[in-house]
C-alpha atoms as a PDB file:
ATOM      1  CA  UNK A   1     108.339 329.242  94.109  1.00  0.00           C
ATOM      2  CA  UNK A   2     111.646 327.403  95.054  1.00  0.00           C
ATOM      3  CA  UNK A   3     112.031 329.672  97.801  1.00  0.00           C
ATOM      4  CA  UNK A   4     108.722 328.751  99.642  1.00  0.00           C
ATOM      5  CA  UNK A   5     109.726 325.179  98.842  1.00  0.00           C
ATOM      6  CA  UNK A   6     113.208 325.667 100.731  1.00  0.00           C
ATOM      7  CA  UNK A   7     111.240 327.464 103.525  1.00  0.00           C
ATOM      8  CA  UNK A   8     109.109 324.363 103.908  1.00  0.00           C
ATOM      9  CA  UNK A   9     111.440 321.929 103.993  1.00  0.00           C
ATOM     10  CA  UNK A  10     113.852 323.971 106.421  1.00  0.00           C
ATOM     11  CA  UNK A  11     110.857 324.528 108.226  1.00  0.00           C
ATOM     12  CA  UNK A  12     110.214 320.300 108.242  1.00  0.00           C
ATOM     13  CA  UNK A  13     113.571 319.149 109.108  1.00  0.00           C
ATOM     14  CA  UNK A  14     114.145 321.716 111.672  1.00  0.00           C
ATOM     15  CA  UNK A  15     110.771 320.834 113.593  1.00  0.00           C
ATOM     16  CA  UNK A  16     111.710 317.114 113.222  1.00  0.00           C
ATOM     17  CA  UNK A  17     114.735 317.292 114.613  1.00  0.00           C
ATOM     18  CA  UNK A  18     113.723 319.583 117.784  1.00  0.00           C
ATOM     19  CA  UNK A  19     110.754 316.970 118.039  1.00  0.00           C
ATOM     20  CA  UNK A  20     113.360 314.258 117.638  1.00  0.00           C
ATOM     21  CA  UNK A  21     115.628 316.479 120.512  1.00  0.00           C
ATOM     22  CA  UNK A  22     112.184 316.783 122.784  1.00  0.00           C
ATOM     23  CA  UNK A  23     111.928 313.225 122.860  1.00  0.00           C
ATOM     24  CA  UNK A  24     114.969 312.083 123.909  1.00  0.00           C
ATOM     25  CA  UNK A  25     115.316 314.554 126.623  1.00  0.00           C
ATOM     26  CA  UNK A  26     111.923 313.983 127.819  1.00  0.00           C
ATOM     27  CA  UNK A  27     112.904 315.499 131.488  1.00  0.00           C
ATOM     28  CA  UNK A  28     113.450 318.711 129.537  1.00  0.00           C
ATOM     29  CA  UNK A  29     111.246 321.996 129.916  1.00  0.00           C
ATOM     30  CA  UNK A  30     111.090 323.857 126.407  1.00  0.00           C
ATOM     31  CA  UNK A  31     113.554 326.601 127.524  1.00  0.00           C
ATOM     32  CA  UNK A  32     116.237 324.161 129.076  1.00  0.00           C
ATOM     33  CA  UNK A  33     116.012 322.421 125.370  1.00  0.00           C
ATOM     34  CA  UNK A  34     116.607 325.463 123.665  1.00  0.00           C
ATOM     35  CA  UNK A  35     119.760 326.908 125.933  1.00  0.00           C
ATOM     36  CA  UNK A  36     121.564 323.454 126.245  1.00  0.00           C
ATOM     37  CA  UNK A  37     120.674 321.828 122.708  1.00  0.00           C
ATOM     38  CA  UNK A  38     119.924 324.626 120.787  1.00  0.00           C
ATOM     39  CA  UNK A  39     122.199 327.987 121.100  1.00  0.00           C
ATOM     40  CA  UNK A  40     121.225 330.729 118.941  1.00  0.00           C
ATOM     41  CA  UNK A  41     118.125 328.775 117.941  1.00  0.00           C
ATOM     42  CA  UNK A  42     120.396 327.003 116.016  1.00  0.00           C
ATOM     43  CA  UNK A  43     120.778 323.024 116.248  1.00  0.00           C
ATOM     44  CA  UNK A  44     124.796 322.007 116.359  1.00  0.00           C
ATOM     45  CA  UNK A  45     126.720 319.211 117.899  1.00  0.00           C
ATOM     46  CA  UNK A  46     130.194 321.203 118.308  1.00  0.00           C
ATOM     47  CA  UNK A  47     131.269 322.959 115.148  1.00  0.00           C
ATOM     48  CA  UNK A  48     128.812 320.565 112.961  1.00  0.00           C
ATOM     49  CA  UNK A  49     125.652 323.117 112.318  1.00  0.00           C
ATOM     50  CA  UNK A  50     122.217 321.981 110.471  1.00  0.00           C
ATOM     51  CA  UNK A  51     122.143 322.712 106.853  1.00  0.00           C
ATOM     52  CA  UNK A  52     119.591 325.010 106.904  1.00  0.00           C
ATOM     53  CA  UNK A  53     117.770 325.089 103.204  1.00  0.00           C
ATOM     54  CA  UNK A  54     116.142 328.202 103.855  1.00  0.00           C
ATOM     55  CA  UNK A  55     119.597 329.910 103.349  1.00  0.00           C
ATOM     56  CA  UNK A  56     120.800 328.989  99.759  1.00  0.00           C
ATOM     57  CA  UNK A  57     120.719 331.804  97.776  1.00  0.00           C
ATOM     58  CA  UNK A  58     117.616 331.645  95.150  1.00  0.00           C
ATOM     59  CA  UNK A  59     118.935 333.156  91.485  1.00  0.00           C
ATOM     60  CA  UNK A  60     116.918 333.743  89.204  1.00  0.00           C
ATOM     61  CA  UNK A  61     117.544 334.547  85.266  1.00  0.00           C
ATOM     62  CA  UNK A  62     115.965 336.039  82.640  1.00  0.00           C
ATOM     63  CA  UNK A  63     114.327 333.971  79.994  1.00  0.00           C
ATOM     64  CA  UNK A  64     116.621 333.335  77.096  1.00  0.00           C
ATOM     65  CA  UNK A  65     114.453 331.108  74.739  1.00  0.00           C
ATOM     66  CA  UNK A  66     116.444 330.594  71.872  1.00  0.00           C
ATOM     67  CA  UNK A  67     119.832 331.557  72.749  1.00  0.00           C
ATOM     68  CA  UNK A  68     120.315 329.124  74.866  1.00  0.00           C
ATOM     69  CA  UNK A  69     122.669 326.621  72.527  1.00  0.00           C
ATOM     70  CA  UNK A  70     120.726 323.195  71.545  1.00  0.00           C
ATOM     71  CA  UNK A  71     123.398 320.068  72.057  1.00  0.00           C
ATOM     72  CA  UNK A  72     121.664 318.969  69.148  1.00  0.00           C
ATOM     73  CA  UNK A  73     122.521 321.432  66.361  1.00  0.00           C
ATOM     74  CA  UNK A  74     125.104 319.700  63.713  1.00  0.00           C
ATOM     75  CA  UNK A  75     124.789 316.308  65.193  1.00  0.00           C
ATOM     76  CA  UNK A  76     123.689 314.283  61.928  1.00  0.00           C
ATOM     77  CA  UNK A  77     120.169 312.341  61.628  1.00  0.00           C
ATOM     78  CA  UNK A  78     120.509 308.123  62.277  1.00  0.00           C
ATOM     79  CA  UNK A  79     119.399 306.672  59.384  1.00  0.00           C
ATOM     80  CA  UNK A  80     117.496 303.467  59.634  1.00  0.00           C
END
């Protein structure tokens, strides 16, 4: 599930920022775009590349239920 969501939102900011690209090189043909601003597919100003979400590593465990520790064990009740 938290995969799909970092595929949409790389997916979203990537589009927005080729759309944002697009615009302010209006003169631009798709193809000039892509080799000039975008090398690799990829969209970097110099050594400064896109975080791309799509790339973090999704882990997932196995359930643990109650051996997990609570912070709450041994802490004494308030008394009112």
């Amino acid at each position: 599930m938290c995969s799909a969501t970092f595929g949409y939102l790389d997916n979203f900011a990537w589009w927005r920022v080729v759309g944002w690209l697009r615009k302010r090189h209006p003169g631009l043909n798709w193809g000039t775009v892509e080799r000039r601003l975008m090398p690799g597919w990829q969209v970097k100003d110099g050594d400064t590349v896109m975080f791309r979400p799509l790339d973090v590593p999704v882990t997932r465990y196995l359930y643990r239920g109650t051996q997990i520790p609570s912070p709450w064990e041994g802490v004494p009740a308030e008394t009112a």
